[in-house]
Every structure is written in structure tokens, then in C-alpha cells.
C-alpha atoms as a PDB file:
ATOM      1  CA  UNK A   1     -10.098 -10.355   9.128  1.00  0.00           C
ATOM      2  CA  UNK A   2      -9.786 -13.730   6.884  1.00  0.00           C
ATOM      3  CA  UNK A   3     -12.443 -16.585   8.229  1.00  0.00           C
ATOM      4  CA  UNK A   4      -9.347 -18.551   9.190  1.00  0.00           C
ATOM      5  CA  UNK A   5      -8.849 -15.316  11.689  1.00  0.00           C
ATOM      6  CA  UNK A   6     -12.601 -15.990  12.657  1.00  0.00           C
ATOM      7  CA  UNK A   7     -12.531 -19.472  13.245  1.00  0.00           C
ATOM      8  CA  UNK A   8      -9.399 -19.094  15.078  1.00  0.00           C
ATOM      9  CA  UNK A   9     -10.939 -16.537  17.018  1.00  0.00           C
ATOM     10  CA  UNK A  10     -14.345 -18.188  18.054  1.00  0.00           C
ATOM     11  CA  UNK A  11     -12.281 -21.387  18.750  1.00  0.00           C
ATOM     12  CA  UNK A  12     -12.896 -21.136  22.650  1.00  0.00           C
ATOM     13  CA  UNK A  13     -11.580 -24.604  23.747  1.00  0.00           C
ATOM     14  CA  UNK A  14      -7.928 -23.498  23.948  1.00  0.00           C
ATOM     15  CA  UNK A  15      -6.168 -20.232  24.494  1.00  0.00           C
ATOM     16  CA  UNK A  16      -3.607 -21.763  21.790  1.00  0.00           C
ATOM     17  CA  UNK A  17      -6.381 -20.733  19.031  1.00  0.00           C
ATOM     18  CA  UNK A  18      -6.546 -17.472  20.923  1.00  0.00           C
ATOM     19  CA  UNK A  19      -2.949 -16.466  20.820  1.00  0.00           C
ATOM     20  CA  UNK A  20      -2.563 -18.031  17.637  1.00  0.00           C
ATOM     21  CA  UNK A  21      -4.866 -15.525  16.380  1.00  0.00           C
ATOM     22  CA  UNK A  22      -3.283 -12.790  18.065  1.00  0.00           C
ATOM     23  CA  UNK A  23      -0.504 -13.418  16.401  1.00  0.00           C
ATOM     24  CA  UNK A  24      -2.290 -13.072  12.948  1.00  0.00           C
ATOM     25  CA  UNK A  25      -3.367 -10.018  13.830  1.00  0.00           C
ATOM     26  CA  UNK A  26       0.073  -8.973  14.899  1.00  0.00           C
ATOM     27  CA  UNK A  27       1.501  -9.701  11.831  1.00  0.00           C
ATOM     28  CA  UNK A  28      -0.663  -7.952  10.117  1.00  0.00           C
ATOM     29  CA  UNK A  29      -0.582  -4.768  11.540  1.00  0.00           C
ATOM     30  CA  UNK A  30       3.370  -5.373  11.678  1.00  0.00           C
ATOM     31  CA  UNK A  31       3.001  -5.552   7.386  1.00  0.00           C
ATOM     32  CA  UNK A  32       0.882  -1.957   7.758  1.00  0.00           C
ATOM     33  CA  UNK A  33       3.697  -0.443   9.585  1.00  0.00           C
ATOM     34  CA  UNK A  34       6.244  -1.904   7.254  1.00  0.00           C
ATOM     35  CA  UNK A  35       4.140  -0.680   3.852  1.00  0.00           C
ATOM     36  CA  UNK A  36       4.104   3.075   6.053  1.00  0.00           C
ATOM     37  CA  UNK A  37       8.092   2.799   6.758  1.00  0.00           C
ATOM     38  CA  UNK A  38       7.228   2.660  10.628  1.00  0.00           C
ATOM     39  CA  UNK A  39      10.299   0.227  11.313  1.00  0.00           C
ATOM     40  CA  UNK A  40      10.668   1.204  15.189  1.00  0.00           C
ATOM     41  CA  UNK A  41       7.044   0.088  15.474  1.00  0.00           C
ATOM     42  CA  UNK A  42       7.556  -2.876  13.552  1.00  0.00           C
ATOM     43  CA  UNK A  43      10.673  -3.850  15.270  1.00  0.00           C
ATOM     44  CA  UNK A  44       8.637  -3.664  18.623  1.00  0.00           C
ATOM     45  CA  UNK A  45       5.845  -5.065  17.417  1.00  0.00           C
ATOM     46  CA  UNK A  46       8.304  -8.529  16.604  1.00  0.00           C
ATOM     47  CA  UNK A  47       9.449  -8.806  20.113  1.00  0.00           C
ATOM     48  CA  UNK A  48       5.725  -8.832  21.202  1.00  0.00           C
ATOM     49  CA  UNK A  49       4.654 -11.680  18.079  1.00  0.00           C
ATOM     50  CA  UNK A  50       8.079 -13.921  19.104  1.00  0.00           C
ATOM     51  CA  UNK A  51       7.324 -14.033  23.040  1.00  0.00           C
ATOM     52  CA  UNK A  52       3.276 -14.776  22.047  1.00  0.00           C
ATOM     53  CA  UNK A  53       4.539 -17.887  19.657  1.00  0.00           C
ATOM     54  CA  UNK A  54       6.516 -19.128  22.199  1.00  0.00           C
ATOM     55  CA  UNK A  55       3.634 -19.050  24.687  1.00  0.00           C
ATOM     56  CA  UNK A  56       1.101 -20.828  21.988  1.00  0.00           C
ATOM     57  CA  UNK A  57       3.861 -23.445  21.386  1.00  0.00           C
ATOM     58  CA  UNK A  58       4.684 -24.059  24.448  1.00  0.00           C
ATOM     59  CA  UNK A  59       2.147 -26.659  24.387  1.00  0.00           C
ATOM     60  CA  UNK A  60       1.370 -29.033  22.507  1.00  0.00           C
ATOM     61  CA  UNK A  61      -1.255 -28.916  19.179  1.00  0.00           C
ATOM     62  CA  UNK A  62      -4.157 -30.552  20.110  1.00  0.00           C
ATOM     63  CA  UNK A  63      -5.198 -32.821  17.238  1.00  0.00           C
ATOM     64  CA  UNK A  64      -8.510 -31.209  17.328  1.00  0.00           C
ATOM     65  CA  UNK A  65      -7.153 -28.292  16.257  1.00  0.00           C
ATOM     66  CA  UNK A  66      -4.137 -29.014  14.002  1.00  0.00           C
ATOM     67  CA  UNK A  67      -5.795 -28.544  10.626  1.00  0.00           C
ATOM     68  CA  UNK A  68      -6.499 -24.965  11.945  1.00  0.00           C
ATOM     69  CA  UNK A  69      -3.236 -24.372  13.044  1.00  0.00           C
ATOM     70  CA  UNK A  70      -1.680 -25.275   9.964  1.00  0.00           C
ATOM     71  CA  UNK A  71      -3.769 -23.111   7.976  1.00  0.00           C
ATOM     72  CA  UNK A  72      -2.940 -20.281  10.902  1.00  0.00           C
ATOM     73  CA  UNK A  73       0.946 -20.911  10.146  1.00  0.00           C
ATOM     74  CA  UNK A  74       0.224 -21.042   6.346  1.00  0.00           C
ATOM     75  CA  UNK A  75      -1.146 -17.288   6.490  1.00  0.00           C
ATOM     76  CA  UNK A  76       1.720 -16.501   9.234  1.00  0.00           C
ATOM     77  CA  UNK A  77       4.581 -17.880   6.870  1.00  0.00           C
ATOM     78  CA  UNK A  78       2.670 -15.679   3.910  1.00  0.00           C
ATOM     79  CA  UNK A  79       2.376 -12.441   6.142  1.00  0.00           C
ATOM     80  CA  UNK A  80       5.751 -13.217   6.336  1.00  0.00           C
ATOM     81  CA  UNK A  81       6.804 -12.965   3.467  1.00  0.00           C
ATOM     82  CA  UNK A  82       5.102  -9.813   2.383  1.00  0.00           C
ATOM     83  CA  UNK A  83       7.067  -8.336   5.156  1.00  0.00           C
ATOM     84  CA  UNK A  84      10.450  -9.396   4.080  1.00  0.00           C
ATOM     85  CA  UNK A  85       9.878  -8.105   0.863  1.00  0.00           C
ATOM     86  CA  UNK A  86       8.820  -4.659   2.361  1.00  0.00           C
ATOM     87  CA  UNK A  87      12.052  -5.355   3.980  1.00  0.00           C
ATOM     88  CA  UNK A  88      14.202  -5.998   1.685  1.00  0.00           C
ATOM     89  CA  UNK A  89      12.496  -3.620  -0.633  1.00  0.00           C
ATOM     90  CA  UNK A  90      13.491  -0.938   1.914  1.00  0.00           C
ATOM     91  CA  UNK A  91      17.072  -2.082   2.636  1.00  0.00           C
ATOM     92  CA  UNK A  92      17.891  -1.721  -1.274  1.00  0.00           C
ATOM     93  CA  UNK A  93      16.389   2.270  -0.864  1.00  0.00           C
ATOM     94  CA  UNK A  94      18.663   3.034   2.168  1.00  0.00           C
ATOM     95  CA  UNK A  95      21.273   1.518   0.445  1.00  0.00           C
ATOM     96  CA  UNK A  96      20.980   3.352  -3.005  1.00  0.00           C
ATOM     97  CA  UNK A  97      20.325   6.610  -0.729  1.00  0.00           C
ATOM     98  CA  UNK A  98      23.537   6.071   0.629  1.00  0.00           C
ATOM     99  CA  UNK A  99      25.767   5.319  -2.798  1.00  0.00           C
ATOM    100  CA  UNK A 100      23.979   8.863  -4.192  1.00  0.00           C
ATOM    101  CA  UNK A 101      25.102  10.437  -0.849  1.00  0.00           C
ATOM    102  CA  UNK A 102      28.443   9.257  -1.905  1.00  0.00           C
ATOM    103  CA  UNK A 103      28.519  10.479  -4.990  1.00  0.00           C
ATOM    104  CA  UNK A 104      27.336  13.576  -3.986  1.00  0.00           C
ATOM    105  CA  UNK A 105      30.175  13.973  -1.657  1.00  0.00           C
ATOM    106  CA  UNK A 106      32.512  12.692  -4.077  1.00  0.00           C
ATOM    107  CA  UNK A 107      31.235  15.571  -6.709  1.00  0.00           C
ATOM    108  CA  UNK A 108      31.173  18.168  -4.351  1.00  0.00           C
ATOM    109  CA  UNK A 109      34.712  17.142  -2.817  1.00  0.00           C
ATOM    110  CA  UNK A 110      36.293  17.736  -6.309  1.00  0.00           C
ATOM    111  CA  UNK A 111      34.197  21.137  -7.652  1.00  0.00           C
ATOM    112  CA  UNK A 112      36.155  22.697  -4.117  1.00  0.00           C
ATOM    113  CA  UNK A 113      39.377  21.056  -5.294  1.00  0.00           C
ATOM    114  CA  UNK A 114      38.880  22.712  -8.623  1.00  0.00           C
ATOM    115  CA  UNK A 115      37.828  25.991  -6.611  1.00  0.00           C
ATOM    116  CA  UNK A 116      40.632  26.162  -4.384  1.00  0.00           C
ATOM    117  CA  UNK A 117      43.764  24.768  -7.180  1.00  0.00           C
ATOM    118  CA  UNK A 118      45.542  27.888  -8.617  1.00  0.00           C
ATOM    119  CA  UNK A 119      45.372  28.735 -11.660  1.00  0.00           C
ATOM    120  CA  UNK A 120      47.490  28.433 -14.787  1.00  0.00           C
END
């Protein structure tokens, strides 16, 4: 845990800190599952983060704590992008799976072609 995830978490004047950090934590442990391949845990774990950042911004940012939340949104946006790069990183495997998978076919369509023409 980062001391930005500390302070947020000792801050005990609004439960926006609180869920704020939550959602730090969240997004961490969404990048774990991503970095494991654990995408059905990662996809469940977003519809959890989305309806606990609409909750903590529902309301509005007390001044008090807006330099906090910014830094909390700068680490968010960061986490962030780690995990679209897992992502994407992971989309570009599936998809290269598939085109050998292809091939594959393809190659193994033809050898029976060449198995089953008559010969000359």
C-alpha cells in the first residue's frame, strides 16, 4: 500500500476518502488478476470499482480534501493504464492464437485434399 493509500485511508472525516481508497485497492488487485489472465474476476471486479466511483462522486470534493483526491485519481488513471496494457497485451495473444488456428486448419484442410485426390 502507497502512503497516498494510507493517507487516504486514515482520512476519517469523509467516507469519500474511504471509498476512494477502496477503489485503489480495487484496482489493484483488478491489475493482479489481469497479470494472472483471471479476466472473469477482473471483469467482476470492474462492475464492483464503477458502482463504488459513482458512490464517492456522488458528492461533492470537499476542498479539504481535493489535493488528495487528485493524487488518488492520478494513481487510479496509472493503475489504469497498466491494466489496459495487460489488456491489450492479451487481446493481441488471443488474436494471434486464433490466425495460427487458422492456419492450422488451412494446412490440415489441404494435406486431406492431397490424401483423398486420386492419383496420376
Amino acid at each position: 500500500m502507497t502512503r497516498l493509500e494510507q493517507d487516504v485511508s486514515a482520512e476519517q472525516s469523509t467516507g469519500q476518502c474511504r471509498r476512494l481508497a477502496d477503489v485503489l485497492s480495487v484496482t489493484r488487485t483488478m491489475l493482479e488478476h489481469a497479470n494472472a489472465g483471471n479476466w472473469d474476476d477482473v471483469a467482476e471486479l470492474e462492475r464492483s470499482r464503477r458502482e463504488d466511483l459513482e458512490r464517492c462522486f456522488s458528492e461533492a470534493v470537499n476542498p479539504r480534501h481535493s489535493e488528495l483526491v487528485s493524487e488518488a485519481l492520478a494513481v487510479m488513471l496509472h493503475l489504469n493504464d497498466e491494466l489496459m496494457a495487460t489488456l491489450a497485451s492479451a487481446r493481441d495473444a488471443v488474436l494471434e492464437q486464433g490466425v495460427n488456428q487458422a492456419r492450422t486448419r488451412s494446412a490440415l484442410g489441404s494435406y486431406q485434399d492431397i490424401q483423398h485426390s486420386p492419383v496420376s
